[in-house]
Protein backbone atom coordinates (compact mmCIF):
# COMPACT_ATOMS: atom_id res chain seq x y z
CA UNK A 1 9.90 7.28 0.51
CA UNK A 2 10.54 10.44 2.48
CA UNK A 3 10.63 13.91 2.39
CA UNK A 4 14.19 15.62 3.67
CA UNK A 5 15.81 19.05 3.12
CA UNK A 6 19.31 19.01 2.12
CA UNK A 7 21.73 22.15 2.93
CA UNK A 8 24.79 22.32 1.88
CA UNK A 9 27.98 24.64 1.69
CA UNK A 10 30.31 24.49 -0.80
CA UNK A 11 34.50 25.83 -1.07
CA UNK A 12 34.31 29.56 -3.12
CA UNK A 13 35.48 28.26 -6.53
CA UNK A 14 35.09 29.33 -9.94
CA UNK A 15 31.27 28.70 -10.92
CA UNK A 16 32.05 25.70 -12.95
CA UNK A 17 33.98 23.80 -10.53
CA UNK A 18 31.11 24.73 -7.74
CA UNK A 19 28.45 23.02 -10.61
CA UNK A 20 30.07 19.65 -10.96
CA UNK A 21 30.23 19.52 -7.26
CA UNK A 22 26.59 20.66 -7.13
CA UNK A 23 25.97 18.47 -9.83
CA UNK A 24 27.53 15.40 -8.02
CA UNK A 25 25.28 14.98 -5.37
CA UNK A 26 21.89 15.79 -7.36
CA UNK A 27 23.21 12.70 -9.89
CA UNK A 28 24.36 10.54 -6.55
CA UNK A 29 20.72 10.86 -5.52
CA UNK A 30 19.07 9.99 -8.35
CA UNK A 31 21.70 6.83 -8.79
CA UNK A 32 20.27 5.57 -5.53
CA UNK A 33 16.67 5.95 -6.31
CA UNK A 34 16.15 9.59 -5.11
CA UNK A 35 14.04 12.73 -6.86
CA UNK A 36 15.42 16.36 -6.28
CA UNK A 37 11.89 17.92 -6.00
CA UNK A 38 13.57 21.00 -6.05
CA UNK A 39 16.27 23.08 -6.41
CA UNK A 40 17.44 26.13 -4.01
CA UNK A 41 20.86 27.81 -5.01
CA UNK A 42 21.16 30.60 -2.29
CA UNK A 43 24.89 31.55 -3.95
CA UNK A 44 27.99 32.94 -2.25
CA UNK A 45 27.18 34.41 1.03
CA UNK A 46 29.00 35.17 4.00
CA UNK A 47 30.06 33.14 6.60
CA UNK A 48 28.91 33.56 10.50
CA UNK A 49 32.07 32.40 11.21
CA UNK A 50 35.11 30.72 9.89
CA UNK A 51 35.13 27.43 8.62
CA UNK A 52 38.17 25.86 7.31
CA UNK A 53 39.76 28.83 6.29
CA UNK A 54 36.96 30.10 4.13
CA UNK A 55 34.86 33.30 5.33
CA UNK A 56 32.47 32.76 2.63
CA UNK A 57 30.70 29.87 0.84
CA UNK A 58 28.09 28.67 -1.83
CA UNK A 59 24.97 27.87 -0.44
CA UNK A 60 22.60 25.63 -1.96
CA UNK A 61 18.98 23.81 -0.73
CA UNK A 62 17.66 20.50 -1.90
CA UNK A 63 14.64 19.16 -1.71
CA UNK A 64 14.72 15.54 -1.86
CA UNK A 65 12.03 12.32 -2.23
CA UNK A 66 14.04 9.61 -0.22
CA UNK A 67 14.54 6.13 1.25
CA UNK A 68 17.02 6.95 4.49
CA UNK A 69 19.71 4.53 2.64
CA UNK A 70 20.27 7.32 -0.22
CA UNK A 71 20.67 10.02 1.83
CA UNK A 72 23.23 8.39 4.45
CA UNK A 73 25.13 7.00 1.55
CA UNK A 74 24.58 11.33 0.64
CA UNK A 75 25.88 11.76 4.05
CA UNK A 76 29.07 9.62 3.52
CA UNK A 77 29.76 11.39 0.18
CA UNK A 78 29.52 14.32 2.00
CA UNK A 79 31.95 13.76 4.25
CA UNK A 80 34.25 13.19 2.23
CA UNK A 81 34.36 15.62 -0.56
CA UNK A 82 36.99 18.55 -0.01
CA UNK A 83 34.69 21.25 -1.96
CA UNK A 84 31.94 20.93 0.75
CA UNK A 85 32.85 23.04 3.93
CA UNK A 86 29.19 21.97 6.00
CA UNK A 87 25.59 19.84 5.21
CA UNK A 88 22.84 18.91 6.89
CA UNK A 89 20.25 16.84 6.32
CA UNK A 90 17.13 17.36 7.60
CA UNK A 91 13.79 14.95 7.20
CA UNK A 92 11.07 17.25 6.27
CA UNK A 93 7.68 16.98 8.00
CA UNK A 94 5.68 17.59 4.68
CA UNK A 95 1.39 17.51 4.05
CA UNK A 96 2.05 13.34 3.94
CA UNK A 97 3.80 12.69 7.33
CA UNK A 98 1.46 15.88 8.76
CA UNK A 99 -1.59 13.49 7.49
CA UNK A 100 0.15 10.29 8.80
CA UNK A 101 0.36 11.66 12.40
CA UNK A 102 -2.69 13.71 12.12
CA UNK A 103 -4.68 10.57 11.74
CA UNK A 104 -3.06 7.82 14.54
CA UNK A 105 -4.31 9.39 17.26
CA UNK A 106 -8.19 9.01 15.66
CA UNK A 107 -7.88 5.44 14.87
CA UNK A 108 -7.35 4.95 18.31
């Protein structure tokens, strides 16, 4: 399992609709074996610039205890939901992968 950082931007909507799209993707990663370790809802800013005719979005952060194969299946679902205007996914360098590489070099 590993650590990433999920960012995502969703379409202005009403705050219900922006939920159940929120809501989508914390229940899609917990279908395929993820944990949301936490939760980051930013809210509406504004946009740096425009993206698909929206100059301001819903941010929100995740967390998220992975195998890769949830979060590109994520990544698909991503793509291809029209409330989403931009994510990234990001694996996190957390304490355990700090340890992990903190202690190859000494076994050498």
């Amino acid at each position: 399992m590993r650590k990433y950082e999920v960012m995502f931007i969703v379409r202005p909507m009403e705050e219900e609709a922006t939920n159940q799209v929120i809501d989508k993707f914390l229940k899609l990663i917990e279908k395929n074996g993820g944990t949301v370790d936490k939760e980051d809802r930013w809210g509406k800013r504004q946009l740096a610039y425009e993206i698909k005719d929206c100059t301001e979005g819903y941010y929100d952060l995740l967390y998220v205890t992975a195998e890769p194969a949830c979060m590109d299946e994520a990544d698909r679902v991503f793509k291809i939901t029209d409330g989403v205007l931009k994510h990234m996914i990001v694996r996190s360098e957390g304490p355990a992968v700090e340890a992990e590489a903190a202690e190859a070099p000494a076994a050498e």
